[in-house]
Protein backbone atom coordinates (compact mmCIF):
# COMPACT_ATOMS: atom_id res chain seq x y z
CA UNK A 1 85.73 102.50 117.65
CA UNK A 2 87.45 101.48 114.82
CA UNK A 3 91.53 101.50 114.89
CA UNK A 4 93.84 104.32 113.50
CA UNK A 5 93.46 102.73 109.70
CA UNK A 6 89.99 103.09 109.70
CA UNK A 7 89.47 106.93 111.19
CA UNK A 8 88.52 105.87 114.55
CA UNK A 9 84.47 105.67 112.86
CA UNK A 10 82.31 103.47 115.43
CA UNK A 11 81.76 100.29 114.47
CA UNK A 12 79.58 98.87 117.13
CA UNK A 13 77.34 99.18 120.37
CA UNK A 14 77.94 96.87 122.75
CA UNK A 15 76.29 96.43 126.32
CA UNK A 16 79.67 96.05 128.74
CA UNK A 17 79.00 95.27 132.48
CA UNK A 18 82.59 95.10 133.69
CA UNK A 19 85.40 96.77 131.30
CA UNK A 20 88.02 94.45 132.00
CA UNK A 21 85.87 91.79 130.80
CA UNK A 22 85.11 93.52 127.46
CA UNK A 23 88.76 93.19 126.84
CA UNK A 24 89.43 90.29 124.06
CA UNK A 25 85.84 90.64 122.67
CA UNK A 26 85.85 89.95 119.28
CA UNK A 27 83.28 92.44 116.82
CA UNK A 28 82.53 90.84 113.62
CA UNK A 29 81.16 93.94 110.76
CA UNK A 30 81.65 94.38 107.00
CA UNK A 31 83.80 96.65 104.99
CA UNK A 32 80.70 98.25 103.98
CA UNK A 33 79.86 99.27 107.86
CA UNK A 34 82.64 100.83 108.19
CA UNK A 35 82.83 102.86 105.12
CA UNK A 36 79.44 102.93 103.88
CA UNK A 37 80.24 103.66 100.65
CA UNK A 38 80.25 100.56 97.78
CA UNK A 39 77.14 97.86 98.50
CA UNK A 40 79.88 95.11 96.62
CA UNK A 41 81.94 95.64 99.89
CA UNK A 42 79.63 93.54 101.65
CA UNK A 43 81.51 90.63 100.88
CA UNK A 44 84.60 91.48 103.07
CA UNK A 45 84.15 90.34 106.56
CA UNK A 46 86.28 92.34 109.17
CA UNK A 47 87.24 91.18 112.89
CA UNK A 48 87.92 93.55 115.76
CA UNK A 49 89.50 93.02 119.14
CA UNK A 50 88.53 95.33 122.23
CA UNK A 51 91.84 96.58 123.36
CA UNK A 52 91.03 99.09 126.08
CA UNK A 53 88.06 100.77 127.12
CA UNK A 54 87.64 104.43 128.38
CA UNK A 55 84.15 105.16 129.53
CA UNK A 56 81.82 104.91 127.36
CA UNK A 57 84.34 104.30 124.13
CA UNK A 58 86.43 101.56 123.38
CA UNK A 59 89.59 101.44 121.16
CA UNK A 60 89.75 97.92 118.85
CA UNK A 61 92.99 96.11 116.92
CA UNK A 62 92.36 94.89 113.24
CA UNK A 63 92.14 90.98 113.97
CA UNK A 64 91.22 88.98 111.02
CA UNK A 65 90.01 90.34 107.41
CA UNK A 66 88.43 87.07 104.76
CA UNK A 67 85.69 86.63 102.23
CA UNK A 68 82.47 86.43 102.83
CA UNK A 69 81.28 82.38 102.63
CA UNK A 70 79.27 83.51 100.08
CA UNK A 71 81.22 85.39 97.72
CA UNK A 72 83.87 82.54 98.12
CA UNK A 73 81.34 80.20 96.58
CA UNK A 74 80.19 82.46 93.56
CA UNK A 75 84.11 83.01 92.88
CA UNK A 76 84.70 79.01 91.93
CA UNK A 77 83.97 77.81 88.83
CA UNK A 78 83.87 74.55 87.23
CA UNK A 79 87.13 73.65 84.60
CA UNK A 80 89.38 76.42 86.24
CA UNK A 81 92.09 75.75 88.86
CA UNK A 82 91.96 77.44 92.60
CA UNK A 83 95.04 77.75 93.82
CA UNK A 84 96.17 79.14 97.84
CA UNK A 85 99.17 80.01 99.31
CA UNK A 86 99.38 80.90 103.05
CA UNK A 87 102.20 82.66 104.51
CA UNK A 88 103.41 84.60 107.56
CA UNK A 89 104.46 87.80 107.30
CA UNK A 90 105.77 90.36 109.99
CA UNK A 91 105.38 94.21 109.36
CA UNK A 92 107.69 96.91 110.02
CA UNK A 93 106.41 96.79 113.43
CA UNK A 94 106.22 93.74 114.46
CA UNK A 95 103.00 92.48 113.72
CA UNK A 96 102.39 89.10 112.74
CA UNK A 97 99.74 88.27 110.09
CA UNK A 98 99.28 85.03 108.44
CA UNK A 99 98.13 85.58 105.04
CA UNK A 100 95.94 83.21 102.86
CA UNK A 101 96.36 83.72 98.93
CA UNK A 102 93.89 82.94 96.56
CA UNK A 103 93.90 82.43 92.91
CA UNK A 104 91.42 81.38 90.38
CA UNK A 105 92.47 80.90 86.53
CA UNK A 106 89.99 80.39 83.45
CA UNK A 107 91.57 77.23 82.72
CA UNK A 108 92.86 74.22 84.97
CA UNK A 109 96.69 74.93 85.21
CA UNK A 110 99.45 72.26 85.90
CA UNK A 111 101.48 71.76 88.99
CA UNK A 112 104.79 74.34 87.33
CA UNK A 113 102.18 76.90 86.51
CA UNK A 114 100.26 76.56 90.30
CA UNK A 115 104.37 76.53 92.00
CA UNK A 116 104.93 79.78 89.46
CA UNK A 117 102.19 81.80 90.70
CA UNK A 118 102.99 80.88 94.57
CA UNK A 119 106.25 82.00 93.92
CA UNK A 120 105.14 85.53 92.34
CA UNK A 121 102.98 85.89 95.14
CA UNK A 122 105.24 85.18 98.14
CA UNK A 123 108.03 87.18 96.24
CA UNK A 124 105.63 90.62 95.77
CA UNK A 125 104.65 89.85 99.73
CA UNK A 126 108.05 89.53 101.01
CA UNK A 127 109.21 92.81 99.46
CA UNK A 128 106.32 95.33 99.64
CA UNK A 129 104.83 94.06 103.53
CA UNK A 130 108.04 94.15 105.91
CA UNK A 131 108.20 98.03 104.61
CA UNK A 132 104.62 98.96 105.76
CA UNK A 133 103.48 99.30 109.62
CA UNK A 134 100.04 98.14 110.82
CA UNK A 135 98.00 100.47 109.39
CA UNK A 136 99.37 100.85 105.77
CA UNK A 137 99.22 97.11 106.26
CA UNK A 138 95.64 96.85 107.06
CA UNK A 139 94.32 99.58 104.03
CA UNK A 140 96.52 97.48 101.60
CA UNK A 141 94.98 94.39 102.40
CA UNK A 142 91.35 95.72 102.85
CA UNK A 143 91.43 97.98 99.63
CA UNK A 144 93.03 95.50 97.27
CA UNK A 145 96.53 96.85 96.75
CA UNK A 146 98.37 93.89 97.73
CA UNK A 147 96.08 91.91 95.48
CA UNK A 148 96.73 93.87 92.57
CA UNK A 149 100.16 94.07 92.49
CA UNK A 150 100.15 90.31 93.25
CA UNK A 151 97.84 90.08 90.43
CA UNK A 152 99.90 92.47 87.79
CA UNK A 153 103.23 90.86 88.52
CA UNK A 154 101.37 87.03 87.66
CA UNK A 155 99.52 88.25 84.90
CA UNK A 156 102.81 87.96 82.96
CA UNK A 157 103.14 84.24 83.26
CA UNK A 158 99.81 83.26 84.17
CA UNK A 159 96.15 84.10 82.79
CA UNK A 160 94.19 84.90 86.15
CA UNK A 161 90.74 85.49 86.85
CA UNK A 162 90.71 86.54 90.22
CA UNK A 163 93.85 87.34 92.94
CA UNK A 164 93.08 88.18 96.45
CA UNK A 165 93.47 87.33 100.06
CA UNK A 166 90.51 85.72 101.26
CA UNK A 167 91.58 85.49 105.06
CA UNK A 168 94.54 87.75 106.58
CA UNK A 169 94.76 86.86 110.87
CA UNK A 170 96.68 88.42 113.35
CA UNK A 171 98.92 85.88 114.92
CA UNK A 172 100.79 87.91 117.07
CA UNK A 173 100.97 91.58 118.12
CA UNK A 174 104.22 93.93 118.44
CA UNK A 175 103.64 93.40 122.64
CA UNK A 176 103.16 89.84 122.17
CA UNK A 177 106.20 89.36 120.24
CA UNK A 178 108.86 91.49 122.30
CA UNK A 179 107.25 89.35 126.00
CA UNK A 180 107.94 86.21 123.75
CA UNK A 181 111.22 87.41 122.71
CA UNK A 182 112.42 88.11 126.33
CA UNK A 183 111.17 84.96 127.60
């Protein structure tokens, strides 16, 4: 079963033997499994983590969201300028989540421009992400609303093509970081 931020839909059938050994298994699906709704969501891969398992169900934690390989390559074009911009972020939670920035302009940019846009995009992170929990978190990031405002507040300074994250990982969880804390 999916988590909360995705309705609890199933996502997968998988043969378990022992269900302590399920635990950690990692399900790979698309956006367009889980919502069958839009074929263009195809190109969002999604990563689930069992997290318990009770009988025949188990329950799953968002793990890692990114592009499809694919889409990736039909996004880059020759004369334009790719820029990234990883960061880690930490919910209201606790979650951690490193997040990978792209953006892709019409025309090559120089290095002022490139440092601009980074900026724009860690400052729109750093104040809309700390104020979500895990789930708002997850929808944002899977439904593009991150991306756009990313993309409105740049589109002042810069002309963009395309703003999104291609790859958002779980580092650490809330129960990971309080054990680490009181270590």
């Amino acid at each position: 079963m999916a988590p909360d931020s995705f309705n609890n839909v199933p996502i997968a059938y998988v043969p378990i033997t022992n269900d302590e050994a399920a635990k950690g298994r990692v399900i790979e699906v698309t956006l367009y499994d889980i919502l069958k709704g839009d074929p263009s969501q195809h190109q969002y891969k999604m990563y689930f983590q069992i997290d318990k398992v009770e009988g025949d169900k188990a329950t799953t934690i968002f793990k890692r969201y990114e592009y499809a390989k694919e889409f990736l390559r039909s996004l880059i074009r020759r004369g334009s300028s790719k820029i990234e911009y990883v960061l880690d972020m930490k919910t209201k939670d606790g979650y951690i989540f490193r997040i990978k920035v792209l953006g892709l302009t019409h025309r090559p940019l120089n290095t002022s421009r490139q440092r601009a846009f980074r900026s724009i995009a860690k400052e729109v992170m750093e104040k809309t992400i700390p104020q979500m929990s895990i789930d708002q978190f997850v929808q944002a990031t899977c439904f593009g609303k991150i991306n756009s405002d990313i993309m409105g507040a740049a589109k002042r300074v810069i002309k963009m093509r395309h703003v999104g994250l291609e790859k958002v990982k779980l580092v650490r969880t809330a129960e990971a970081e309080i054990t680490l804390l009181q270590a």
